[in-house]
C-alpha atoms as a PDB file:
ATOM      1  CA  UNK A   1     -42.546 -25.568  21.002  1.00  0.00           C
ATOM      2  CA  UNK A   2     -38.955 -26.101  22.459  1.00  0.00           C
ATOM      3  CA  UNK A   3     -37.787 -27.327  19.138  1.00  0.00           C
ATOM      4  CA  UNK A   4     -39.146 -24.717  17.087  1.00  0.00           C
ATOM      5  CA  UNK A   5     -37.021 -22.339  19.221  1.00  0.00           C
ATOM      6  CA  UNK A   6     -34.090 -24.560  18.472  1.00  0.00           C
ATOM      7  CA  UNK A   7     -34.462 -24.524  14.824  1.00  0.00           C
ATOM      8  CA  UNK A   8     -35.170 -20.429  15.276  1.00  0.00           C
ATOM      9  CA  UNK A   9     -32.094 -20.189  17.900  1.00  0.00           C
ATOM     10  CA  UNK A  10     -29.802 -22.549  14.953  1.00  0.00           C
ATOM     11  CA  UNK A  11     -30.950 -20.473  12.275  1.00  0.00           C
ATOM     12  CA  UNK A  12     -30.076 -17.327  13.770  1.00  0.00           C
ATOM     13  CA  UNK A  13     -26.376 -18.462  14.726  1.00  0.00           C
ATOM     14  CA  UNK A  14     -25.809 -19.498  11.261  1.00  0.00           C
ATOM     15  CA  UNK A  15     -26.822 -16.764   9.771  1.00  0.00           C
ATOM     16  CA  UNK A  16     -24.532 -14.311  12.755  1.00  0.00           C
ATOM     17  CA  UNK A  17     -21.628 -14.581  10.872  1.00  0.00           C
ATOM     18  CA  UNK A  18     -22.589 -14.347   7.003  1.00  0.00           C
ATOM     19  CA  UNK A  19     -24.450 -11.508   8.125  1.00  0.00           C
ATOM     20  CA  UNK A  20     -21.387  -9.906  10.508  1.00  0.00           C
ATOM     21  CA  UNK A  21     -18.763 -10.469   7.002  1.00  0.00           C
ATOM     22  CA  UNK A  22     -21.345  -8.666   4.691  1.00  0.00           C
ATOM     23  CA  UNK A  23     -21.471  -6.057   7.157  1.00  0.00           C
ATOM     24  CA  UNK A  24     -17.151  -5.507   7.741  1.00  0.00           C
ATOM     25  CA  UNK A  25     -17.339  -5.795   4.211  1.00  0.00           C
ATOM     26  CA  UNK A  26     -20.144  -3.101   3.515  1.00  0.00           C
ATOM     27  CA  UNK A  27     -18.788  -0.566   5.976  1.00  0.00           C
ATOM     28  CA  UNK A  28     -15.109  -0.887   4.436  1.00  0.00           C
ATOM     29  CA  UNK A  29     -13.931  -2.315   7.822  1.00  0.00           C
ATOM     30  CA  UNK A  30     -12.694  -4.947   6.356  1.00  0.00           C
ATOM     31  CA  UNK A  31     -11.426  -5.592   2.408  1.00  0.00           C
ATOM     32  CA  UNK A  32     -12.958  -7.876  -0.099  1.00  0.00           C
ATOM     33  CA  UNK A  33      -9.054  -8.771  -0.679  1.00  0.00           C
ATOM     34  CA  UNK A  34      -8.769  -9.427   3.449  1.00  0.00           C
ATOM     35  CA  UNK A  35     -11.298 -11.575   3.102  1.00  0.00           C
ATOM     36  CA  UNK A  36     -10.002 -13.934   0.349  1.00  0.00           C
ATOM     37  CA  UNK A  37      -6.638 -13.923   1.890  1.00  0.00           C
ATOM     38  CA  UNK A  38      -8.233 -15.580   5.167  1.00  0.00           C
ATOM     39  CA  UNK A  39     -10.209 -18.106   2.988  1.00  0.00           C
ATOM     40  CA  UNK A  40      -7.124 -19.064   1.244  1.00  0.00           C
ATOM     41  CA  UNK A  41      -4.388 -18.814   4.331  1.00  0.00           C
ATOM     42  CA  UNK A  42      -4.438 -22.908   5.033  1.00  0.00           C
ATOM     43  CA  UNK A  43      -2.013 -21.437   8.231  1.00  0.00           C
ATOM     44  CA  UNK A  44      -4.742 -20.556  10.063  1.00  0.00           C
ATOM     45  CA  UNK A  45      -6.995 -23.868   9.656  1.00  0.00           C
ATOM     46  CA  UNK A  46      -5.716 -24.664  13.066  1.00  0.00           C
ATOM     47  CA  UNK A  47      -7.571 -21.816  14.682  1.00  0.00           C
ATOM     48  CA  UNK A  48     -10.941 -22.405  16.306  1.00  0.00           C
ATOM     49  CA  UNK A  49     -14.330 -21.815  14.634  1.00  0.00           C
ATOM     50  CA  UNK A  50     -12.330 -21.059  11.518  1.00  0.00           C
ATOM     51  CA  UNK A  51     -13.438 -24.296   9.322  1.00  0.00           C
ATOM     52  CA  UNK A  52     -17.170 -23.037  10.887  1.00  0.00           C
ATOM     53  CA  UNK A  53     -17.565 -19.746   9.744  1.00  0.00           C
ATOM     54  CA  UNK A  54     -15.878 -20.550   6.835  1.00  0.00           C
ATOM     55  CA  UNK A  55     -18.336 -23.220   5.654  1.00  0.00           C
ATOM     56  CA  UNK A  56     -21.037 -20.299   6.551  1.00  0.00           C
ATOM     57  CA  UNK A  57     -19.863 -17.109   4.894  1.00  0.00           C
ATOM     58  CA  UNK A  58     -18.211 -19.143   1.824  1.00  0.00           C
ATOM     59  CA  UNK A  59     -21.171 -17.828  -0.419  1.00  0.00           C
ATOM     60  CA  UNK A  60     -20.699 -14.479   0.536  1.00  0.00           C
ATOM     61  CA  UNK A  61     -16.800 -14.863   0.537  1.00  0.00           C
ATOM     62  CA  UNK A  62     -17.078 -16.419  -2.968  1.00  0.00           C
ATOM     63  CA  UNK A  63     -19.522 -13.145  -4.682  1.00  0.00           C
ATOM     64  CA  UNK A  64     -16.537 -11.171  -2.948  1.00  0.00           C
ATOM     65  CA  UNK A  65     -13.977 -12.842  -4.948  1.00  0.00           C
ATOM     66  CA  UNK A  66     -16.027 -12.552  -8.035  1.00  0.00           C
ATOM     67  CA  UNK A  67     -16.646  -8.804  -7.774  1.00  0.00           C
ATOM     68  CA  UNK A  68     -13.061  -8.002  -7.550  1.00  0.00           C
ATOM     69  CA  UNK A  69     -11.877 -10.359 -10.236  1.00  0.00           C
ATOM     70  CA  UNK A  70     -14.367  -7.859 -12.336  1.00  0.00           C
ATOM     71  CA  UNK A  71     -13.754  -4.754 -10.589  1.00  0.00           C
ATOM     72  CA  UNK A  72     -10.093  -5.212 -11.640  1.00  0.00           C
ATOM     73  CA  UNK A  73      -9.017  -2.566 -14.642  1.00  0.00           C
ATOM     74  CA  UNK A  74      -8.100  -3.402 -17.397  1.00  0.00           C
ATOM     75  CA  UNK A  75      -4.580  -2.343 -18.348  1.00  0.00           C
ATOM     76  CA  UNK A  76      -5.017   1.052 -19.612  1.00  0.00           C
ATOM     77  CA  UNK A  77      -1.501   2.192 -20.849  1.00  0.00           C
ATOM     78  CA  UNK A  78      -2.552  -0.121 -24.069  1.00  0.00           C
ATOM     79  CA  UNK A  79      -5.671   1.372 -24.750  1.00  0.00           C
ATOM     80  CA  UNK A  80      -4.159   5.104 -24.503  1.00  0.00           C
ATOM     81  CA  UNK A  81      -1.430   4.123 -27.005  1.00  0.00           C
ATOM     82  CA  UNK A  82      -3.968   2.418 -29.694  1.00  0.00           C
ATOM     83  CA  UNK A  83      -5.974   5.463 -29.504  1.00  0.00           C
ATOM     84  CA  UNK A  84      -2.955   7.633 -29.619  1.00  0.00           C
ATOM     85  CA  UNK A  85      -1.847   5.303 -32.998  1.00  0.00           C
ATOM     86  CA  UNK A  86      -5.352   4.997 -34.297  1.00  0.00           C
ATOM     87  CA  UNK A  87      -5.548   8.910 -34.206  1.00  0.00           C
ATOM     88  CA  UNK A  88      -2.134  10.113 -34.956  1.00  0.00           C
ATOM     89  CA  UNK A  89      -1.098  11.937 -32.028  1.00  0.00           C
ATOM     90  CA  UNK A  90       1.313   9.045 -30.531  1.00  0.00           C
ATOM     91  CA  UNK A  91       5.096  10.303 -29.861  1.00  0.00           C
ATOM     92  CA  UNK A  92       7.688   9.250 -32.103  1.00  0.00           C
END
């Protein structure tokens, strides 16, 4: 009994802070881009519970990364001037 409410209490407190992230994230509290800047600042390694909470949101840090890597527009001054050329109406 007592260590099936450890494995229930562990479970729980690794799943606080994946679940906290998705949350800042979801509520625009905090940026997708915020978060990928922590990940990557090696500055801040030093501070406590850091390398922790890093090892438990990395999933969720990771689909972050990936979303705004295709969320990112495409540059669209090009594709106005080919249609512009491809129909005739570009400025000379």
């Amino acid at each position: 009994m007592t260590r099936d409410i450890f494995l229930c209490t562990v479970a729980f407190v690794l799943g606080v802070v994946k679940t906290a992230f998705s949350k800042l994230n979801d509520c625009k509290v905090v940026s997708g881009e915020a978060f990928v800047l922590w990940k990557d600042d090696f500055g801040s390694k030093s501070v406590p519970g850091k390398q922790l909470a890093l090892t438990q949101a990395l999933g969720l840090i990771i689909d972050i990364e990936k979303s705004l890597k295709t969320e990112e527009p495409e540059d669209e001054d090009e594709d106005d001037l080919d249609d512009d050329e491809e129909y005739g109406t570009g400025r000379y």
